[in-house]
N, C-alpha and C. Protein backbone atom coordinates (compact mmCIF):
# COMPACT_ATOMS: atom_id res chain seq x y z
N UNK A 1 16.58 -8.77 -10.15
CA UNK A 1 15.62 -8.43 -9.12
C UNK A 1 15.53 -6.92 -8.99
N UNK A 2 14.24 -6.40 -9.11
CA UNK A 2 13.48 -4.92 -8.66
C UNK A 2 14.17 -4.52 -7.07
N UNK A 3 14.30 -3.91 -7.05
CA UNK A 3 14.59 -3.42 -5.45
C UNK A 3 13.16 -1.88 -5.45
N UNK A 4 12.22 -2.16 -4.68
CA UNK A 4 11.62 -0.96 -5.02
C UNK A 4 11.96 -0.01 -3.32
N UNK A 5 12.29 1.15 -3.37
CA UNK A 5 12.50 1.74 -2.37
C UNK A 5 11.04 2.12 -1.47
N UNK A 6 11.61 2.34 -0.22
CA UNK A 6 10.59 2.58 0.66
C UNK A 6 11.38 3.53 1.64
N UNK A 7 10.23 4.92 1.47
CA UNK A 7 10.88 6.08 2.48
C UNK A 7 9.68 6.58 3.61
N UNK A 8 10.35 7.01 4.71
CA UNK A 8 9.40 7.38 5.76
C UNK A 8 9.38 8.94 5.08
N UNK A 9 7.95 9.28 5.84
CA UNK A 9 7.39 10.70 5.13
C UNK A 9 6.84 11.27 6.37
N UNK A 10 7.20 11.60 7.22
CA UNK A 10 6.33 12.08 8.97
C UNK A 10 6.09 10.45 9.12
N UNK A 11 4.42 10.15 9.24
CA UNK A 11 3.62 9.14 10.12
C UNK A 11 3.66 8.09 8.69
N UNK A 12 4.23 7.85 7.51
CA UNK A 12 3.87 7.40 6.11
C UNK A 12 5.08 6.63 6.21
N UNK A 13 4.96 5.42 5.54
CA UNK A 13 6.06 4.56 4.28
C UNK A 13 5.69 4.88 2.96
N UNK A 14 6.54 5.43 2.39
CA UNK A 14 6.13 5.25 0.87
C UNK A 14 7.17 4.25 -0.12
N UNK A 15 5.97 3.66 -0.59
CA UNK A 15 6.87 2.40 -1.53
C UNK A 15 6.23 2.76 -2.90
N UNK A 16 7.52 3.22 -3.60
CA UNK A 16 7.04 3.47 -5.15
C UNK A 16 7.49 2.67 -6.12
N UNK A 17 6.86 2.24 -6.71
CA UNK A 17 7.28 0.79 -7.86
C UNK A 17 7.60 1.74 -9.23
N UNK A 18 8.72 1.21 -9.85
CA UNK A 18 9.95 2.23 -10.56
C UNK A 18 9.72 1.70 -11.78
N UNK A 19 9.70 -0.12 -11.48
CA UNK A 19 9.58 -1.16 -12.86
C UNK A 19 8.48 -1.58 -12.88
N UNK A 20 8.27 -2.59 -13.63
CA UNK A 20 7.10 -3.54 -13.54
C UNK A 20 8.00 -4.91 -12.59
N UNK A 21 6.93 -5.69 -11.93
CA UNK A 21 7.97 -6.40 -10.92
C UNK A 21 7.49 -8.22 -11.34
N UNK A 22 8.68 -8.78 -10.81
CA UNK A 22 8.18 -9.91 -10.70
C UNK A 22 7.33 -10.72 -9.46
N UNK A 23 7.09 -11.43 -9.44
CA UNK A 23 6.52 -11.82 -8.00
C UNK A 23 7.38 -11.92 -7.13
N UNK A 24 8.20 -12.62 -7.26
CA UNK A 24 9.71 -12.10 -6.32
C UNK A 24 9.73 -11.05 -5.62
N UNK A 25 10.03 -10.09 -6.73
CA UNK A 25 10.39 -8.63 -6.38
C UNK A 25 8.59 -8.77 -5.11
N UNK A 26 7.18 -8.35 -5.77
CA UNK A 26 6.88 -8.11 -4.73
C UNK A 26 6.74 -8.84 -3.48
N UNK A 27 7.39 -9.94 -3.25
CA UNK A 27 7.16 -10.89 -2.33
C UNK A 27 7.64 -9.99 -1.29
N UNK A 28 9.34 -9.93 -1.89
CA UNK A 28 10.50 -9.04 -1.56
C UNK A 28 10.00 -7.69 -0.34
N UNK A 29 8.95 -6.71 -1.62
CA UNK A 29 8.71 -5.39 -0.87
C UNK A 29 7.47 -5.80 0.10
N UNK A 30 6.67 -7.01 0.09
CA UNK A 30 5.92 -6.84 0.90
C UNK A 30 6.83 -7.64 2.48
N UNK A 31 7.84 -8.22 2.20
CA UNK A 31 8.82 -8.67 3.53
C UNK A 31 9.35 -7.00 3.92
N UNK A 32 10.09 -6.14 2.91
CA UNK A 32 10.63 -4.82 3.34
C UNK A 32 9.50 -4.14 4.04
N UNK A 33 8.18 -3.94 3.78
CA UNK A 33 7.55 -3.22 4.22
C UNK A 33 6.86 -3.51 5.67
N UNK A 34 6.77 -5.04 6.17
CA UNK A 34 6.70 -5.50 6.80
C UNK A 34 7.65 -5.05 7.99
N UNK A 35 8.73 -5.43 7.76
CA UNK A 35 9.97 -4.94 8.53
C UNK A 35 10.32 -3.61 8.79
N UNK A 36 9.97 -3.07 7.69
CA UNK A 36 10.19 -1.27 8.17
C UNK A 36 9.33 -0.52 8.71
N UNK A 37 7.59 -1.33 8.64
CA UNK A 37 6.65 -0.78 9.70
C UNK A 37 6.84 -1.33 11.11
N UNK A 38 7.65 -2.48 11.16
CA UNK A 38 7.68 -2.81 12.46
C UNK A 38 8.76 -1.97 13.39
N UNK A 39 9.65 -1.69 12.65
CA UNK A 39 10.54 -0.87 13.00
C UNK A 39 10.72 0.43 13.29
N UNK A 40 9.72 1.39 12.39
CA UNK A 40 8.97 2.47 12.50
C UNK A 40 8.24 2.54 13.09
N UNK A 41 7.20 1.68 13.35
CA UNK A 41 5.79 2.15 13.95
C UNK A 41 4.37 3.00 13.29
N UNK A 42 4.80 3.70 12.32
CA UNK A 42 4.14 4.70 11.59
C UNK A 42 2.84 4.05 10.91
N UNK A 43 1.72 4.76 11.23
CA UNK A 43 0.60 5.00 10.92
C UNK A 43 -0.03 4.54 9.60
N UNK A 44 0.50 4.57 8.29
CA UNK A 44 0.17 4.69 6.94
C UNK A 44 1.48 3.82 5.80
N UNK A 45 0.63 3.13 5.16
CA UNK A 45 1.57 2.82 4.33
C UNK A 45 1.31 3.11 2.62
N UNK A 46 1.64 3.93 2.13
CA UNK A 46 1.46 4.26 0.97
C UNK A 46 2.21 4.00 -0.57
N UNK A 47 1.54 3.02 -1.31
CA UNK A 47 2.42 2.66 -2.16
C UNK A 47 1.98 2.82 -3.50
N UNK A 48 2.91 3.40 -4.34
CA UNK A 48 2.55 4.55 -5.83
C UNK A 48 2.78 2.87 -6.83
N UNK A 49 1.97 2.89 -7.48
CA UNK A 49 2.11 1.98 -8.61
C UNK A 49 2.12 2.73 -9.84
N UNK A 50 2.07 3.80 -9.89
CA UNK A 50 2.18 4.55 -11.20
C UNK A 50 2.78 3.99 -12.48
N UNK A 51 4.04 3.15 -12.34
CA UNK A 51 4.87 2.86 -13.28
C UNK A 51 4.53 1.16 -13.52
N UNK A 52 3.58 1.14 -12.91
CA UNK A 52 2.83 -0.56 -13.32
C UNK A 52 2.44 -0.44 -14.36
N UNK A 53 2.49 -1.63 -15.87
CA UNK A 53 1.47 -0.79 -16.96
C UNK A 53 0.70 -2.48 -16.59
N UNK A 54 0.92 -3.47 -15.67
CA UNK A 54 0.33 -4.94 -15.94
C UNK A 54 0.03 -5.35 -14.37
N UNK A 55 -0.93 -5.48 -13.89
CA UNK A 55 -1.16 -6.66 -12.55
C UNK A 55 -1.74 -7.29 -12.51
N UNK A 56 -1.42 -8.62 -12.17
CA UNK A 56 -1.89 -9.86 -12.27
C UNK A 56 -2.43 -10.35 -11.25
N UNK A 57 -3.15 -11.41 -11.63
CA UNK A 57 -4.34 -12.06 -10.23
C UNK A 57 -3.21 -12.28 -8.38
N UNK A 58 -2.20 -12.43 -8.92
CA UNK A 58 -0.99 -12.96 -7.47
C UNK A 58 -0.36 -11.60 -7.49
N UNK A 59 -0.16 -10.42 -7.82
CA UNK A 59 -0.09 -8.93 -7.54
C UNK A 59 -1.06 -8.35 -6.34
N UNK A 60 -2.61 -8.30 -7.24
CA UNK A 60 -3.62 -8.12 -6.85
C UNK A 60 -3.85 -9.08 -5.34
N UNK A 61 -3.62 -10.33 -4.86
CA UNK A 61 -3.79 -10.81 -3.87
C UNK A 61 -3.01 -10.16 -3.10
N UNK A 62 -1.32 -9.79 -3.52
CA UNK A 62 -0.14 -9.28 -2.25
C UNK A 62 -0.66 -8.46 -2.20
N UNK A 63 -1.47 -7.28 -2.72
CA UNK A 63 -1.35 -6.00 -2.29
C UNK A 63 -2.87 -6.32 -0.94
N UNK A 64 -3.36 -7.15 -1.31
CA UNK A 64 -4.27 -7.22 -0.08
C UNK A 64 -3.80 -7.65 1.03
N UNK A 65 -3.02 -8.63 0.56
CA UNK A 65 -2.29 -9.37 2.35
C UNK A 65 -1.43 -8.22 2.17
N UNK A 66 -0.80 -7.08 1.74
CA UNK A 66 0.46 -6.51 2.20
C UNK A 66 -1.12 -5.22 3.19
N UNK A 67 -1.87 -5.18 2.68
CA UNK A 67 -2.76 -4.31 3.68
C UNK A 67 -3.15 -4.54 5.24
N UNK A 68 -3.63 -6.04 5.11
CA UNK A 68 -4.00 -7.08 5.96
C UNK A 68 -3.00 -6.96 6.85
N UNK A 69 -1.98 -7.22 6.46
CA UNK A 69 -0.64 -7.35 7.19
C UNK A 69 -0.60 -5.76 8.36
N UNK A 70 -0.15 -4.60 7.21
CA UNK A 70 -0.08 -3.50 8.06
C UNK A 70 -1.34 -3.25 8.72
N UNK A 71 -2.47 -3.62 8.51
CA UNK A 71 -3.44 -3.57 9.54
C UNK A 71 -3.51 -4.12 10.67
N UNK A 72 -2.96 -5.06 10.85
CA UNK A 72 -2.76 -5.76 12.13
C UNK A 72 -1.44 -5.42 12.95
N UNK A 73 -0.64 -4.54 12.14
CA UNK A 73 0.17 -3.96 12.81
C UNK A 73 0.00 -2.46 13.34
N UNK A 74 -1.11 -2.21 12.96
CA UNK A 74 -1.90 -0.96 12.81
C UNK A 74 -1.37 0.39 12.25
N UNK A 75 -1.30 0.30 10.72
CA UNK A 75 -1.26 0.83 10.05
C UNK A 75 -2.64 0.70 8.51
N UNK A 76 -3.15 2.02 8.14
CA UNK A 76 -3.89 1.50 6.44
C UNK A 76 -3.06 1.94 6.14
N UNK A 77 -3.67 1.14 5.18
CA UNK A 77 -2.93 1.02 3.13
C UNK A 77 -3.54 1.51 2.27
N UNK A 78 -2.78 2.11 1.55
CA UNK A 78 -3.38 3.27 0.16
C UNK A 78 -2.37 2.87 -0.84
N UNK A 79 -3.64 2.72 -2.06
CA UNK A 79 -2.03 2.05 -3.34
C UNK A 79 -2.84 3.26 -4.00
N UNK A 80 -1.72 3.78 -5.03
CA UNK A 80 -2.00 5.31 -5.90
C UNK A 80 -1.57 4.79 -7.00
N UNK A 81 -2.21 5.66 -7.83
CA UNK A 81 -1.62 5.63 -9.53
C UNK A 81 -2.02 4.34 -10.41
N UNK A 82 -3.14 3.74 -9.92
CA UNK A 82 -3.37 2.77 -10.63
C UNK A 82 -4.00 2.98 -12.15
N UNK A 83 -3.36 2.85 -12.98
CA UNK A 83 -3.88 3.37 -14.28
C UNK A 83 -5.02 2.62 -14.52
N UNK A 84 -5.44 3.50 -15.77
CA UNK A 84 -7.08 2.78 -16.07
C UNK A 84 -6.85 1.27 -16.86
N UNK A 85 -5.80 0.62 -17.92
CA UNK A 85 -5.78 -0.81 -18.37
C UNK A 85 -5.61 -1.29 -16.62
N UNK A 86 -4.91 -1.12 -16.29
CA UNK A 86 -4.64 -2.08 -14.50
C UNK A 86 -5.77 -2.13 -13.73
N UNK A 87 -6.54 -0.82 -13.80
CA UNK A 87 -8.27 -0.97 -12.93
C UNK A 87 -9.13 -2.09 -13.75
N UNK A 88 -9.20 -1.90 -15.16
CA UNK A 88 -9.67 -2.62 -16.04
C UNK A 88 -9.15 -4.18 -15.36
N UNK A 89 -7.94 -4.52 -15.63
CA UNK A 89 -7.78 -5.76 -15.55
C UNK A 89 -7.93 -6.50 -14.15
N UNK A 90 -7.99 -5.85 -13.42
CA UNK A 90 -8.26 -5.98 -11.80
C UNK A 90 -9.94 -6.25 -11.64
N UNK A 91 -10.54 -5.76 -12.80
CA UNK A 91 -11.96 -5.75 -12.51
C UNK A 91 -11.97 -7.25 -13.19
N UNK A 92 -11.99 -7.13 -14.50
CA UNK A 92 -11.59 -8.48 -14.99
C UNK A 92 -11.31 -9.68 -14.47
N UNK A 93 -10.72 -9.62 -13.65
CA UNK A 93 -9.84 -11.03 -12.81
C UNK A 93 -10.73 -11.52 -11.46
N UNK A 94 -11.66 -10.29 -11.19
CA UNK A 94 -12.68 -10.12 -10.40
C UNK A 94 -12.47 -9.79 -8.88
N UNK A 95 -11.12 -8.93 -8.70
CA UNK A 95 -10.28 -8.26 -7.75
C UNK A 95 -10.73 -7.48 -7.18
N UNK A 96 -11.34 -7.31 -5.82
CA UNK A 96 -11.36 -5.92 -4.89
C UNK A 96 -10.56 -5.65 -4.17
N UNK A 97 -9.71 -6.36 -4.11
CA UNK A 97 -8.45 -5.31 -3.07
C UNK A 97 -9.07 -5.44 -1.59
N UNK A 98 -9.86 -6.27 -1.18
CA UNK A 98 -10.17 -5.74 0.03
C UNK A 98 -8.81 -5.59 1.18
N UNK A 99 -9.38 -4.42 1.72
CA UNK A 99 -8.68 -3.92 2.76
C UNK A 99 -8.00 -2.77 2.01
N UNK A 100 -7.92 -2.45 0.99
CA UNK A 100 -6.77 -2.06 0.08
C UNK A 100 -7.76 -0.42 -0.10
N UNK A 101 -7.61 0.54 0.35
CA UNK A 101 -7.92 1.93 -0.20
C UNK A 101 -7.58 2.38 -1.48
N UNK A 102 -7.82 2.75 -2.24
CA UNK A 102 -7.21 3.07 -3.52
C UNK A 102 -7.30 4.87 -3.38
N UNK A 103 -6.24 5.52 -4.31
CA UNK A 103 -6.64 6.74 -4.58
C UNK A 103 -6.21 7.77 -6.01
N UNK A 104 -5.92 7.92 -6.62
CA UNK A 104 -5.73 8.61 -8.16
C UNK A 104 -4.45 9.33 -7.70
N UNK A 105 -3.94 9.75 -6.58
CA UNK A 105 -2.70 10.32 -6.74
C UNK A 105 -1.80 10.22 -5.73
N UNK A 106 -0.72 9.96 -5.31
CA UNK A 106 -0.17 9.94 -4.22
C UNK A 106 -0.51 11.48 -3.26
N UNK A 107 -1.01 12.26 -4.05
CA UNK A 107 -1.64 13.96 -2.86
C UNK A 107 -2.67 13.38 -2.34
N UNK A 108 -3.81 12.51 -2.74
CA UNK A 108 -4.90 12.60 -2.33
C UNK A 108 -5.09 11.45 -1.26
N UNK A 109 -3.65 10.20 -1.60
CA UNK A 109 -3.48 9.50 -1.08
C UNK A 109 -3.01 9.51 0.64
N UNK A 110 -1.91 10.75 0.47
CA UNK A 110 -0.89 10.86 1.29
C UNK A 110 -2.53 11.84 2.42
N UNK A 111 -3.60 12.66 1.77
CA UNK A 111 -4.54 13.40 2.42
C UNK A 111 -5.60 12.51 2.91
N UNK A 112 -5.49 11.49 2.17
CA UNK A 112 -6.42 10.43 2.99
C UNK A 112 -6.10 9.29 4.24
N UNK A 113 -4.68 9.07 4.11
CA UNK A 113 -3.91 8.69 5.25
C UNK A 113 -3.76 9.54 6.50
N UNK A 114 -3.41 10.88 6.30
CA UNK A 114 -3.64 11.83 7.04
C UNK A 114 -5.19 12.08 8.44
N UNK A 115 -5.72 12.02 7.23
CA UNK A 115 -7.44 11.95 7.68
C UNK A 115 -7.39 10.96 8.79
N UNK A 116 -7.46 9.59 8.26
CA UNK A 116 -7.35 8.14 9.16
C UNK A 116 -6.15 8.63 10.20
N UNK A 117 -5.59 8.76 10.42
CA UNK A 117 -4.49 8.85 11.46
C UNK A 117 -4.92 9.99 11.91
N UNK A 118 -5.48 10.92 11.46
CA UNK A 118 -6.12 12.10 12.72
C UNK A 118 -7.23 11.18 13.39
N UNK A 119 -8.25 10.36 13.07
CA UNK A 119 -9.35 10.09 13.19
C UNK A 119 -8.85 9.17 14.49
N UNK A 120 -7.64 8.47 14.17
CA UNK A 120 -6.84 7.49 15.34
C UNK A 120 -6.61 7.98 16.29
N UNK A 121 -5.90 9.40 15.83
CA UNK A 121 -5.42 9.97 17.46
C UNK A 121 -6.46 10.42 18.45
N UNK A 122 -7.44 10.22 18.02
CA UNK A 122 -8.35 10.95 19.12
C UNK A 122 -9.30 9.42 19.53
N UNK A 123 -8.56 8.29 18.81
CA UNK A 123 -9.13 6.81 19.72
C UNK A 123 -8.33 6.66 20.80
N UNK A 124 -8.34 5.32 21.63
CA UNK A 124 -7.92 5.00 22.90
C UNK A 124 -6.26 4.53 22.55
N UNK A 125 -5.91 4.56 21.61
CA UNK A 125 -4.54 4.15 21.24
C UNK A 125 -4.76 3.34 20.34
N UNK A 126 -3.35 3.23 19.57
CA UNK A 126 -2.99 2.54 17.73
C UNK A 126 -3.65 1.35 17.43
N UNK A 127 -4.57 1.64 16.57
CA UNK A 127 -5.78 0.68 16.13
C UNK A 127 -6.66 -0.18 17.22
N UNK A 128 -6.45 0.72 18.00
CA UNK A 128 -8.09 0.60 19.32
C UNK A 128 -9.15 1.40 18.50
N UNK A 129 -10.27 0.59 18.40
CA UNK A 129 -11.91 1.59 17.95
C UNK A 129 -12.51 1.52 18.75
């Protein structure tokens, strides 16, 4: 079993995938991440797939319920580093990720989380619109 780590960053979780995982494993990080936003509270959950070279149709679904999820706990989700065979095969399988932000780098990622959580603080409180 993958253990993929997850670190607070200011208002951020970051969960960076190290291996390629089994479903297990992400069942696993989407229970850790669950638990450590509840515990935190924090704004953003940001998770680097960089080191994915394969995702599959039941990948592609967790990463939407793992969005779904922190949305209702009021946090978005940003997955980074998705290489171009994994966009490819995601298109393929006929995958949007909804709920799911995507972004090319964990900088642009971590600047677009940023953005949304400024845009929050000046609502009526954590995921009030």
């Amino acid at each position: 079993m993958v253990h993929v780590p997850i670190i607070r960053v200011a208002d951020t979780l970051i969960a960076t995938v190290q291996d390629e995982l089994l479903d297990s494993d992400m069942l696993a990080l989407q229970e850790d991440l669950a638990a450590t936003l509840e515990r935190s509270g924090v704004g953003g959950v940001l998770i680097d797939l960089s080191a994915a070279a394969t995702v599959d149709s039941f990948l592609g679904r967790l990463l939407s319920d793992i969005a779904t999820g922190a949305r209702l706990m009021g946090a978005n989700t940003v997955v980074v580093g998705i290489q171009p065979a994994v966009a490819i095969s995601l298109v393929e399988l006929g995958l949007d990720l909804k709920g799911v932000h995507t972004a090319l780098n964990p900088e642009r990622g971590l600047a677009w989380l940023l953005k949304m959580n400024d845009n929050r603080s000046g609502s009526n409180g954590r995921g009030q619109h």
